[in-house]
Protein backbone atom coordinates (compact mmCIF):
# COMPACT_ATOMS: atom_id res chain seq x y z
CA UNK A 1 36.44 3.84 -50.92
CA UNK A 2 40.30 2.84 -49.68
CA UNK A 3 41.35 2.28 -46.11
CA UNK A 4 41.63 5.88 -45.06
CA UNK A 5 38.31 7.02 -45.93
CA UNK A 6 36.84 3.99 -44.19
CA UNK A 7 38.97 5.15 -40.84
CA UNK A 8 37.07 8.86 -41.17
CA UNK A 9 33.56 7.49 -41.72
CA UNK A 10 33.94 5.17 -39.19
CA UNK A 11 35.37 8.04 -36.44
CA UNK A 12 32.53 10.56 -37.40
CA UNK A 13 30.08 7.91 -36.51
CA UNK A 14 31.62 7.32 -32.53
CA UNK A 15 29.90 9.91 -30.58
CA UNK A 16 31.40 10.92 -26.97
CA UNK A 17 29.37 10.44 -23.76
CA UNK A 18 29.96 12.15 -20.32
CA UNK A 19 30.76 9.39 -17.50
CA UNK A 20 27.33 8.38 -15.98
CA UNK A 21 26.79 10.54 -12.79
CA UNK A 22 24.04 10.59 -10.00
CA UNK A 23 21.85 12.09 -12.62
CA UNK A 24 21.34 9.58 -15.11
CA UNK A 25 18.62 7.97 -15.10
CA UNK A 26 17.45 4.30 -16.29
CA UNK A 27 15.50 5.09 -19.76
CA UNK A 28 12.83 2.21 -18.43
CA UNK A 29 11.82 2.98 -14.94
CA UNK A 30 13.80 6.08 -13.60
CA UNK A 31 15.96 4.36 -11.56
CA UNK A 32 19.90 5.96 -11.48
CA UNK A 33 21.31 4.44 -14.38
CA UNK A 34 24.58 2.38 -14.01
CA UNK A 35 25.04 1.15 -17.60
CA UNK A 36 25.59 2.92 -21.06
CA UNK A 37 24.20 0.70 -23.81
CA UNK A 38 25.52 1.87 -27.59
CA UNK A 39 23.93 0.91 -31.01
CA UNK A 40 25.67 3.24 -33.54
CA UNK A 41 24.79 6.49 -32.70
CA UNK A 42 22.36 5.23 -30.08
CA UNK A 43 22.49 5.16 -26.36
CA UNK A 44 20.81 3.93 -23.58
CA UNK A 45 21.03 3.98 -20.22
CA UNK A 46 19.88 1.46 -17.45
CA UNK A 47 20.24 0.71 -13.73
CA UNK A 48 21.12 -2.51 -12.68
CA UNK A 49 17.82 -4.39 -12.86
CA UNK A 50 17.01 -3.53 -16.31
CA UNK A 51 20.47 -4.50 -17.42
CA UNK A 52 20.43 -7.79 -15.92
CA UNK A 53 16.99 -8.15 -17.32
CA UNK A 54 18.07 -7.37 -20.90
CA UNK A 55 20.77 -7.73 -21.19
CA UNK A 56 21.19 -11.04 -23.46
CA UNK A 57 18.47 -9.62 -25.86
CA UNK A 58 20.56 -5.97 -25.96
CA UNK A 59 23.81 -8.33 -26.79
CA UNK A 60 21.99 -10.47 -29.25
CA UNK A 61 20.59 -7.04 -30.92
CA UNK A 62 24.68 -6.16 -31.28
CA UNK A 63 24.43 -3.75 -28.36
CA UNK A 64 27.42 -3.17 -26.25
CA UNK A 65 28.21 -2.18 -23.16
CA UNK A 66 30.25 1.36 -23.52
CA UNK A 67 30.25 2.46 -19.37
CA UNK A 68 29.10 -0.07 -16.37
CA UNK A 69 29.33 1.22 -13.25
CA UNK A 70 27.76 -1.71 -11.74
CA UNK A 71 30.07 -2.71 -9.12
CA UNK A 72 29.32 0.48 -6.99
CA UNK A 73 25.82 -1.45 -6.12
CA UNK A 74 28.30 -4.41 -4.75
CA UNK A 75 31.01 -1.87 -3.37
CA UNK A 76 31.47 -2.56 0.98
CA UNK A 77 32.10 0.41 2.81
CA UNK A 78 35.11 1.07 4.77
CA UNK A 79 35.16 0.77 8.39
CA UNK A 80 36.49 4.60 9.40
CA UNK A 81 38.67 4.19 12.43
């Protein structure tokens, strides 16, 4: 195989996902999901909890983070005047 047929098998195998909305849910306890794990062709998606609970065994497992929306759980509102 040369260099450019490497470059197409390796673009067929990256699959688009839609941003995370409200309607994601955690795939462990149902929770809205905040993170987008990707394996390959596989996803997952967690809320915060789960990821901070796995999240060195998901990066040890060669998972990585592809969305993380986590710092809406942090966000402070702002005072309206």
């Amino acid at each position: 195989m040369n260099v450019a047929e490497d470059l197409m098998t390796m673009s067929a195998e990256i699959t688009e996902y839609t941003p995370l909305n409200a309607h994601d849910r955690c795939d462990r306890c149902e929770a809205q999901g905040y993170v987008r794990w990707v394996k390959t062709t596989q996803d997952l998606v967690m809320c915060g909890h789960h990821t901070r609970k796995y999240e060195l065994s998901l990066l040890a497992d060669n998972w990585v983070i592809h969305e993380d929306n986590r710092e809406v759980l942090t966000a402070r509102p702002v005072a309206a005047y």
